[in-house]
C-alpha atoms as a PDB file:
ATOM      1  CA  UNK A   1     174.707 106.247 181.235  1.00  0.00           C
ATOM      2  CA  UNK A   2     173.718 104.475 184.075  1.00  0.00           C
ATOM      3  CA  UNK A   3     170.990 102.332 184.413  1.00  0.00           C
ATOM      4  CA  UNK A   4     168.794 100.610 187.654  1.00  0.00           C
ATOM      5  CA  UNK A   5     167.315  97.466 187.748  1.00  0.00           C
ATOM      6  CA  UNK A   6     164.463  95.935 190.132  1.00  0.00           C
ATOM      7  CA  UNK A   7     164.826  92.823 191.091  1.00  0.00           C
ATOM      8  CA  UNK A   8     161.566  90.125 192.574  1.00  0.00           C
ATOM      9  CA  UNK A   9     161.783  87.154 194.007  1.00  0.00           C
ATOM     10  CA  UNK A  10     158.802  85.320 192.987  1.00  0.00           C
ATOM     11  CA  UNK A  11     156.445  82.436 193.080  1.00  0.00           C
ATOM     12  CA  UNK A  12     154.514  82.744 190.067  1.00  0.00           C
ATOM     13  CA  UNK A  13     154.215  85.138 187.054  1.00  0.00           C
ATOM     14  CA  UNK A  14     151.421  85.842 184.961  1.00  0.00           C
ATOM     15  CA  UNK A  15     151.991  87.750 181.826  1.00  0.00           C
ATOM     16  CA  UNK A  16     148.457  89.466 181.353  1.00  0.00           C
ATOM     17  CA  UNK A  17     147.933  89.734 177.897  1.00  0.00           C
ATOM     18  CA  UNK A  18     150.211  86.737 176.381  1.00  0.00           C
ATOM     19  CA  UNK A  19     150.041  88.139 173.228  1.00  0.00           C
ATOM     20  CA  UNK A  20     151.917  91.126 173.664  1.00  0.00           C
ATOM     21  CA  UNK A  21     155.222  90.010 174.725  1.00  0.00           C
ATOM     22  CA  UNK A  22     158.219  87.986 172.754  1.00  0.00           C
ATOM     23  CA  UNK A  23     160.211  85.800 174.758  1.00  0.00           C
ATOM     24  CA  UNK A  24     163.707  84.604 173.811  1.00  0.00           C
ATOM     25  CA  UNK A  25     166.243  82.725 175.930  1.00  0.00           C
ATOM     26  CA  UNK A  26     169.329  83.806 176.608  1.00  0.00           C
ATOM     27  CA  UNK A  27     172.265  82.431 178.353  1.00  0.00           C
ATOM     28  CA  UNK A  28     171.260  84.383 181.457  1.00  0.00           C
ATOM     29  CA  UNK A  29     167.796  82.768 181.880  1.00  0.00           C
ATOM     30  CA  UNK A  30     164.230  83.691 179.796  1.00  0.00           C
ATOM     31  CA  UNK A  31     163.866  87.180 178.154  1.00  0.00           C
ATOM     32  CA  UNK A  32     160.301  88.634 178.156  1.00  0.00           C
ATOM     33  CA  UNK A  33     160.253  91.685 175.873  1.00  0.00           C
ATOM     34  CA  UNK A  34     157.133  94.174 175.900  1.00  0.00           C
ATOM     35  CA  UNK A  35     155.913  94.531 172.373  1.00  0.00           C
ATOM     36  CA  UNK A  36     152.966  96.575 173.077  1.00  0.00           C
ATOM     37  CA  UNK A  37     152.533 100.597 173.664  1.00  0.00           C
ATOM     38  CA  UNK A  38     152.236 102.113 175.863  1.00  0.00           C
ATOM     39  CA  UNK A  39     153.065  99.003 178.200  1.00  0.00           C
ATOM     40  CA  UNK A  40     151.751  95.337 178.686  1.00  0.00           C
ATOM     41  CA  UNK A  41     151.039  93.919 182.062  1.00  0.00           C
ATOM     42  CA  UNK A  42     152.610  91.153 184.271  1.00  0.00           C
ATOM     43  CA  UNK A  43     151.523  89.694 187.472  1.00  0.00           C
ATOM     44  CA  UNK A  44     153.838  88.744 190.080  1.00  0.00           C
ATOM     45  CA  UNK A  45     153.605  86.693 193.148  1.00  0.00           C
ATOM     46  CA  UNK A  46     156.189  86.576 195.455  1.00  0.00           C
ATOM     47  CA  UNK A  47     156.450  83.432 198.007  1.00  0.00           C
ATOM     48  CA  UNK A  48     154.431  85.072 201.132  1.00  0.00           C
ATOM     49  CA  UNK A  49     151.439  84.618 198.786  1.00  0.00           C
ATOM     50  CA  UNK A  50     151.119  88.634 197.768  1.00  0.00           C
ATOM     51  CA  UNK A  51     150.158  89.794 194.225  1.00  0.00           C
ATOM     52  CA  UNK A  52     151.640  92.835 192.488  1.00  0.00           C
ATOM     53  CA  UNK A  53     150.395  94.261 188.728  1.00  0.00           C
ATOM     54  CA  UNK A  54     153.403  95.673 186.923  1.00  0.00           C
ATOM     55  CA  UNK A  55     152.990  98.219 183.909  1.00  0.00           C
ATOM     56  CA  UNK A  56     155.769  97.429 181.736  1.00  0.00           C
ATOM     57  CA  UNK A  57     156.716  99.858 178.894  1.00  0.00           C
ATOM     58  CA  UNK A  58     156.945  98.942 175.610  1.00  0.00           C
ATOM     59  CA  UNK A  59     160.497  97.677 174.561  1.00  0.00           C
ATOM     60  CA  UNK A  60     161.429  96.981 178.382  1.00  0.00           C
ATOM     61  CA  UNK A  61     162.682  93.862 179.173  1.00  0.00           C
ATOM     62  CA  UNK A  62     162.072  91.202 181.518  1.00  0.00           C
ATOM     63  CA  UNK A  63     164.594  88.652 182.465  1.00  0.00           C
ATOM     64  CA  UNK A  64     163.138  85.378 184.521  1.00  0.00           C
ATOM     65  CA  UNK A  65     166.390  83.784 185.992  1.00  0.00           C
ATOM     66  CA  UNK A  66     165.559  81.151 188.929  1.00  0.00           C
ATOM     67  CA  UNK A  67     163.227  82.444 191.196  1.00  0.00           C
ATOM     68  CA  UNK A  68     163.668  86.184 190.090  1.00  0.00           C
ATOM     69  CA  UNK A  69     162.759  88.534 187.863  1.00  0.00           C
ATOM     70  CA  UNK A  70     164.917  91.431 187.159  1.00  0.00           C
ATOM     71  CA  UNK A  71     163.059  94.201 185.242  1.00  0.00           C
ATOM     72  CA  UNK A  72     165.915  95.760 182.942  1.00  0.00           C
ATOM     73  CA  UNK A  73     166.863  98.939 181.241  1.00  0.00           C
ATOM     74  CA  UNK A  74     165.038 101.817 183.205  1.00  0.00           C
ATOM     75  CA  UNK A  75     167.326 104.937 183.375  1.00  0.00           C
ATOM     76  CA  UNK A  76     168.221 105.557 187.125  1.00  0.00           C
END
């Protein structure tokens, strides 16, 4: 099974609704996982000043390493 990742170089992040996400670290950087169905919401904004809403399903996951966010587990 192969799966595709997309990967943001950011500014700041906004997770929408706080209260529907978990967030663990791991050794790869900070884990965001959605906990709420059908998705929670995240707002990026990458370092020419633009803003992007992201639907995330639940049980995707997030990872914040440095600068970047990769958004993880989405069948390609």
């Amino acid at each position: 099974m192969v799966y595709s990742y997309q990967v943001i170089k950011f500014q700041s992040i906004t997770f929408v609704q706080g209260t529907h996400w978990s967030q663990s670290i791991a050794d790869k950087g900070v884990l965001y996982k959605s906990l709420k169905d059908p998705f929670s919401k995240l707002i990026i904004q990458s370092s020419n000043g633009s803003k992007k809403l992201f639907h995330i399903p639940k049980d995707r996951t997030v990872l914040i390493l440095n600068e970047t966010a990769h958004f993880l587990g989405e069948l390609a």
